[in-house]
PDB file of N, CA and C in Angstrom:
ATOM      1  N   UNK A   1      -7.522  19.748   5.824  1.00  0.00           N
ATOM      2  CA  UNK A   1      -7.357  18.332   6.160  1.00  0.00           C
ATOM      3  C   UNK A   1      -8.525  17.523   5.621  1.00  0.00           C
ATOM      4  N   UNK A   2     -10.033  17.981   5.752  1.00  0.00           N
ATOM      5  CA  UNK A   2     -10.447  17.450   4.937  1.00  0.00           C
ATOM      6  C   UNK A   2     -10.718  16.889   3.550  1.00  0.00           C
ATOM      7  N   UNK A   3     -10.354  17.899   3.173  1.00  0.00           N
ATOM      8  CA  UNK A   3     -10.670  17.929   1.828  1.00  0.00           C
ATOM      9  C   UNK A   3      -9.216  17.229   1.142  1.00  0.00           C
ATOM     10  N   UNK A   4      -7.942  16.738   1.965  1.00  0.00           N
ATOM     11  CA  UNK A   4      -6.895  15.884   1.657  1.00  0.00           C
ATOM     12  C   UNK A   4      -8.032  14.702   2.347  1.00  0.00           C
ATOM     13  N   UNK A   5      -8.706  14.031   2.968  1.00  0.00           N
ATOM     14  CA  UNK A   5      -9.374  12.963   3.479  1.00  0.00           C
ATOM     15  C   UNK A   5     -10.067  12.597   2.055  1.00  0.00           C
ATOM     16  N   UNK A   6     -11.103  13.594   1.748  1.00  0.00           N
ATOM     17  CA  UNK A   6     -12.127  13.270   0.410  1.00  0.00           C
ATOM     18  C   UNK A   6     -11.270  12.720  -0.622  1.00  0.00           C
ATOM     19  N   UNK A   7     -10.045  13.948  -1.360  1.00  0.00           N
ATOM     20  CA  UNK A   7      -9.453  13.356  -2.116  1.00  0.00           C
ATOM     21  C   UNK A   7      -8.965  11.659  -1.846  1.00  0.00           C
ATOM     22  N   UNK A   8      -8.623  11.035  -0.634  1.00  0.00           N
ATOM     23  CA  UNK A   8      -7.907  10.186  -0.574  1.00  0.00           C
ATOM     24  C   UNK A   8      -8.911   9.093  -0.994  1.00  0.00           C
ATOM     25  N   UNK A   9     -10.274   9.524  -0.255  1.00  0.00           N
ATOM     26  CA  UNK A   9     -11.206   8.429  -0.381  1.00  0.00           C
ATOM     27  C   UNK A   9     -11.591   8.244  -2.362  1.00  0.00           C
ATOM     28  N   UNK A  10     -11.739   9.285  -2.622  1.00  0.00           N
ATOM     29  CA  UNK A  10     -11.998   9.272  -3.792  1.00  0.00           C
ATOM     30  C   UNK A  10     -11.195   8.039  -4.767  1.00  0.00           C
ATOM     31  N   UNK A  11      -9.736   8.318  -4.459  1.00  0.00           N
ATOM     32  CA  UNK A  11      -8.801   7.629  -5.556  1.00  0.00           C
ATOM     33  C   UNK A  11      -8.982   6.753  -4.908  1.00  0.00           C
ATOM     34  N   UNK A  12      -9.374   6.084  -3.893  1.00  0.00           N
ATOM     35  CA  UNK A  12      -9.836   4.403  -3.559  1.00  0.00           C
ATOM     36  C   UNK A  12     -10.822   4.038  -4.351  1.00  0.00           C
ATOM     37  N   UNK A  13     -11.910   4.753  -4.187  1.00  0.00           N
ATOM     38  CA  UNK A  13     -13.394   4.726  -5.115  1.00  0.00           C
ATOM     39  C   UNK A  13     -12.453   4.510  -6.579  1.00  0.00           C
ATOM     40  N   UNK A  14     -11.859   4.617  -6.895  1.00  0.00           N
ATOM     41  CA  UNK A  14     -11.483   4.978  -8.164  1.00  0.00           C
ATOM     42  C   UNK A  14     -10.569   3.706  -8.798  1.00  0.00           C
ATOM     43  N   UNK A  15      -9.715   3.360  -7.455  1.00  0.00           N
ATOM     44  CA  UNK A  15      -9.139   1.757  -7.967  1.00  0.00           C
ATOM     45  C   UNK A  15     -10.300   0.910  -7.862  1.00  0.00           C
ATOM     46  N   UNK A  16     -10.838   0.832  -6.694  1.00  0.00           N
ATOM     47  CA  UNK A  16     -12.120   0.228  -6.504  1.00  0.00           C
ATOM     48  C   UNK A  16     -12.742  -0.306  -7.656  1.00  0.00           C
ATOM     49  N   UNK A  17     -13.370   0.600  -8.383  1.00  0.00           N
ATOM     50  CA  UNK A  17     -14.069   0.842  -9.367  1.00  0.00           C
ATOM     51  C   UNK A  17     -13.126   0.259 -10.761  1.00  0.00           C
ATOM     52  N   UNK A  18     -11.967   0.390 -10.869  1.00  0.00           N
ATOM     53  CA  UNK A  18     -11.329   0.127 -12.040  1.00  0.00           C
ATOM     54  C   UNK A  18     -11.136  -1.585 -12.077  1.00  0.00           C
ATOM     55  N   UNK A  19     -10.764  -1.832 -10.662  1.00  0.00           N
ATOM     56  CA  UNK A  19     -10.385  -3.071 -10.393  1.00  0.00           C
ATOM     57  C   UNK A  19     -11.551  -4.246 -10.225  1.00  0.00           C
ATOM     58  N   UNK A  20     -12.510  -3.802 -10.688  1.00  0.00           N
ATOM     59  CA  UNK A  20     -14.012  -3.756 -10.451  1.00  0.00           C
ATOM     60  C   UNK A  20     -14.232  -5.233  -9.270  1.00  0.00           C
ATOM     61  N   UNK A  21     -13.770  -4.430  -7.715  1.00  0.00           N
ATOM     62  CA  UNK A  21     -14.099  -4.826  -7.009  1.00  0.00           C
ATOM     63  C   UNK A  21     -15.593  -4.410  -6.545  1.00  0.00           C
ATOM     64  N   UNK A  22     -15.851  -3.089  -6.648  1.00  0.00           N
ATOM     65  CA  UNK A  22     -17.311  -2.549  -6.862  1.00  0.00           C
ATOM     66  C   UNK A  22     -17.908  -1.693  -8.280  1.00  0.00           C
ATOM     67  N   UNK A  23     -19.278  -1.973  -8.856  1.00  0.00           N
ATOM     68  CA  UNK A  23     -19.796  -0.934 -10.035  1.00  0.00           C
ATOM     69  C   UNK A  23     -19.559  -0.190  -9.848  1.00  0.00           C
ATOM     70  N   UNK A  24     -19.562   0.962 -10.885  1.00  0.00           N
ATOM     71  CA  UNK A  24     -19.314   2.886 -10.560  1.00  0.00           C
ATOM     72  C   UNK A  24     -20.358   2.728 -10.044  1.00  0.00           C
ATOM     73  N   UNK A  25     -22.007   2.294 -10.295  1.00  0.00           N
ATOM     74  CA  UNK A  25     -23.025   2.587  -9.787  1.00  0.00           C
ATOM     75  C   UNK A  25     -23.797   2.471  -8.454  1.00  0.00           C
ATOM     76  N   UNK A  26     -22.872   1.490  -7.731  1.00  0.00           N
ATOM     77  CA  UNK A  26     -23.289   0.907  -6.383  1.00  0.00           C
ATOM     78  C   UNK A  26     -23.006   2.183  -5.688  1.00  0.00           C
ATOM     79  N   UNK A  27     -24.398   2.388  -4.759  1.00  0.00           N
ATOM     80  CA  UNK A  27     -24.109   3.649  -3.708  1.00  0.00           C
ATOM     81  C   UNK A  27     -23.618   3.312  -2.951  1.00  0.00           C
ATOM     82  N   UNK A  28     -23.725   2.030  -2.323  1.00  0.00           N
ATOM     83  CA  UNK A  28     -22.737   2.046  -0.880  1.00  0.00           C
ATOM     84  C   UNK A  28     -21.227   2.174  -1.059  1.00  0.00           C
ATOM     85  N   UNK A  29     -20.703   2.023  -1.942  1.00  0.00           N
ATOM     86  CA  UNK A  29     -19.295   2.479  -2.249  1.00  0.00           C
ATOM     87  C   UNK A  29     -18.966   3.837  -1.537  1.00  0.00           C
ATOM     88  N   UNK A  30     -19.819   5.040  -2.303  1.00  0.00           N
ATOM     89  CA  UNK A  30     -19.535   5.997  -2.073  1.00  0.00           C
ATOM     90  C   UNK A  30     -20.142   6.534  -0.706  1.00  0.00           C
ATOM     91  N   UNK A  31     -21.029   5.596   0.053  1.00  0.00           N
ATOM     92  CA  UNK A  31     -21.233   5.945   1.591  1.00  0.00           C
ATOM     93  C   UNK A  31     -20.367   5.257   2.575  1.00  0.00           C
ATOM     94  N   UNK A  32     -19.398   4.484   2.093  1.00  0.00           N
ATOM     95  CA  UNK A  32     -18.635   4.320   3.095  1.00  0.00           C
ATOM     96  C   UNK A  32     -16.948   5.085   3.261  1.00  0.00           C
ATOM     97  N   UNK A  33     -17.049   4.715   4.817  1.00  0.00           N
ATOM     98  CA  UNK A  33     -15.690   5.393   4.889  1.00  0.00           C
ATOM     99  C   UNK A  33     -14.775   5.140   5.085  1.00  0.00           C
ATOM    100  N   UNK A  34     -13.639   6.935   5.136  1.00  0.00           N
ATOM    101  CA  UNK A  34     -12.238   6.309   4.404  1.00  0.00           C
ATOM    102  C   UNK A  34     -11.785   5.228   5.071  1.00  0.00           C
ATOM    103  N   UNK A  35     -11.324   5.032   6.435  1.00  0.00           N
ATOM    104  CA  UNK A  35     -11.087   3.284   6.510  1.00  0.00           C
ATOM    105  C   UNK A  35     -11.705   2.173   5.892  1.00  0.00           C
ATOM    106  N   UNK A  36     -12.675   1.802   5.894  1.00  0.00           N
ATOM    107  CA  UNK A  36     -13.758   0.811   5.137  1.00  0.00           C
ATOM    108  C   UNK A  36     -13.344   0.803   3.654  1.00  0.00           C
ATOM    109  N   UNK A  37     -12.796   1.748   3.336  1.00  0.00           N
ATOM    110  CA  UNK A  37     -12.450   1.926   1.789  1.00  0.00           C
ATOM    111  C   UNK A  37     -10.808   1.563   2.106  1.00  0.00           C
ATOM    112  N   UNK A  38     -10.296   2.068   2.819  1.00  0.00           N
ATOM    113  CA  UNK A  38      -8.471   1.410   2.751  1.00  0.00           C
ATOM    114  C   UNK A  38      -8.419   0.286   3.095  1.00  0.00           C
ATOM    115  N   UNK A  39      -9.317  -0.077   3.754  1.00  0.00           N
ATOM    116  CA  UNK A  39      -9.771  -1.990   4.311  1.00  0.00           C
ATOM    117  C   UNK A  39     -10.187  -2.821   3.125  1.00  0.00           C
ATOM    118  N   UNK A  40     -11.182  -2.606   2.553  1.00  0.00           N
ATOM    119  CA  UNK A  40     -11.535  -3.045   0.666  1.00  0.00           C
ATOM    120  C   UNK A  40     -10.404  -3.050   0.262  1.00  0.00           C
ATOM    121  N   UNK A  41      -9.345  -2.124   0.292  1.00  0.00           N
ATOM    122  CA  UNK A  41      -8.037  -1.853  -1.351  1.00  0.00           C
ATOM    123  C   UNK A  41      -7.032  -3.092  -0.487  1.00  0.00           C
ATOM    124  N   UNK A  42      -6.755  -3.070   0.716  1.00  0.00           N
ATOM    125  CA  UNK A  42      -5.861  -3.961   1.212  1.00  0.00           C
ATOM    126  C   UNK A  42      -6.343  -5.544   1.581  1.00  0.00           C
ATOM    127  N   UNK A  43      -7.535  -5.144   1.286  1.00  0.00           N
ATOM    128  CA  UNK A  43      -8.255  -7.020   1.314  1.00  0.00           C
ATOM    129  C   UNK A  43      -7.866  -7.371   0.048  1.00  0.00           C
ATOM    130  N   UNK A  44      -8.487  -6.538  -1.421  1.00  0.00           N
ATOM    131  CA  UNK A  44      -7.979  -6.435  -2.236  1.00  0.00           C
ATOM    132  C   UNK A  44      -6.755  -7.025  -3.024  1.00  0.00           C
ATOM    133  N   UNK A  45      -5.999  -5.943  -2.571  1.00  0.00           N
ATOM    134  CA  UNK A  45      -4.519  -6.439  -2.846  1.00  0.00           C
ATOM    135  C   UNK A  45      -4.249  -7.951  -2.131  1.00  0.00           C
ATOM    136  N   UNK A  46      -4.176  -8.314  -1.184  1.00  0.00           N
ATOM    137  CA  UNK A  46      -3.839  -9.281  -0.773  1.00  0.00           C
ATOM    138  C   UNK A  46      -4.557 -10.461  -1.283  1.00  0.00           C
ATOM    139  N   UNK A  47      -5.674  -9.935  -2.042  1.00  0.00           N
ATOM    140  CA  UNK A  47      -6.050 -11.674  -2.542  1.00  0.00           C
ATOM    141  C   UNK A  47      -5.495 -11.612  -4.035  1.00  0.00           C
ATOM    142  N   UNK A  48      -5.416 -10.495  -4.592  1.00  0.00           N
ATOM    143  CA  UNK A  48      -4.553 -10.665  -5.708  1.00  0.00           C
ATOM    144  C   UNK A  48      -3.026 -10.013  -6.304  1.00  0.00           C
ATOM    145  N   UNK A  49      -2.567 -10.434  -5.455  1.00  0.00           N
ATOM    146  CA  UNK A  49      -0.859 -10.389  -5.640  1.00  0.00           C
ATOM    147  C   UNK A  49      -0.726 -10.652  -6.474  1.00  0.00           C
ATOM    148  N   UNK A  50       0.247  -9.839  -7.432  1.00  0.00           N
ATOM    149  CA  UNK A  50       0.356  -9.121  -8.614  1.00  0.00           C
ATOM    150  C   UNK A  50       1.153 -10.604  -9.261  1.00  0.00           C
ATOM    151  N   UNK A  51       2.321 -11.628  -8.617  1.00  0.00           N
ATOM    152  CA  UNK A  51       3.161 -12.781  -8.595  1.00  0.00           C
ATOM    153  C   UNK A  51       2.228 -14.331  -8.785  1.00  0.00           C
ATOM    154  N   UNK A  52       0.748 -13.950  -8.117  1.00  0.00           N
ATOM    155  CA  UNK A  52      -0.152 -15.144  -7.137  1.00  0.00           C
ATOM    156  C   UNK A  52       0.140 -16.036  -8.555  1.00  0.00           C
ATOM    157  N   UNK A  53      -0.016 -16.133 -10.044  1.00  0.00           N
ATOM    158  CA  UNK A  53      -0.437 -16.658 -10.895  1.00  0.00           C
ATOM    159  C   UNK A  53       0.689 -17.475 -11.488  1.00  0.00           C
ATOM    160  N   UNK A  54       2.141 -17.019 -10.872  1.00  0.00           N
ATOM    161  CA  UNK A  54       3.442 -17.571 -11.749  1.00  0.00           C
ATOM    162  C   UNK A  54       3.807 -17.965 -10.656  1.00  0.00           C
ATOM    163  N   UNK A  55       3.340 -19.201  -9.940  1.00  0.00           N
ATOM    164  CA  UNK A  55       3.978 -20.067  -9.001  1.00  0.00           C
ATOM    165  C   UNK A  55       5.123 -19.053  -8.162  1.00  0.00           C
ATOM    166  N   UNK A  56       5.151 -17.915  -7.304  1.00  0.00           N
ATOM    167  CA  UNK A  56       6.178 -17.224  -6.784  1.00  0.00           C
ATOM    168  C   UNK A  56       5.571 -18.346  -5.101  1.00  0.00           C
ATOM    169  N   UNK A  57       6.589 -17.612  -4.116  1.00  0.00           N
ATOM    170  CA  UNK A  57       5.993 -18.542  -3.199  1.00  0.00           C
ATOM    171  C   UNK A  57       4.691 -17.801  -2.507  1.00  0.00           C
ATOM    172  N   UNK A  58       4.066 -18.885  -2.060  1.00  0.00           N
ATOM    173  CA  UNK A  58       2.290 -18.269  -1.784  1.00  0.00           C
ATOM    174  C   UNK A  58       2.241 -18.975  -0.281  1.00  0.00           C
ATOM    175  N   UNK A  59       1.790 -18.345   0.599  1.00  0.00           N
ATOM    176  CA  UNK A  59       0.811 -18.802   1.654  1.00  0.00           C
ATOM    177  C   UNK A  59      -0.076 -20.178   1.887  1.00  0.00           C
ATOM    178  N   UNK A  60      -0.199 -21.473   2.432  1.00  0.00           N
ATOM    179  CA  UNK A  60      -1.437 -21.919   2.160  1.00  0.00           C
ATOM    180  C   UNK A  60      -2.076 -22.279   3.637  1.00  0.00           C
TER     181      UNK A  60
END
């Protein structure tokens, strides 16, 4: 079970990082945990909806 936890955190670190919400190099990335990291990807996502840019309907 752990080591399905690490993996999970990892591929967050990994959009994270691509989506360059954080550097590869920042340590606190990789000291925080797996919630704190599924909390980042879904703050994330929600400020940039994949639609936000072609007038779809938006929130205000």
């Amino acid at each position: 079970m752990r080591n399905n936890a690490e993996k999970k955190k990892q591929k967050l670190i990994n959009k994270l990082v691509f989506f360059n919400v954080y550097d590869k190099e920042d340590k606190q990335l990789y000291e925080m945990s797996l919630s704190k990291l599924e909390y980042e990807y879904r703050r994330f996502k929600l400020q940039h909806h994949p639609h936000g840019e072609f007038s779809s309907i938006q929130w205000i």
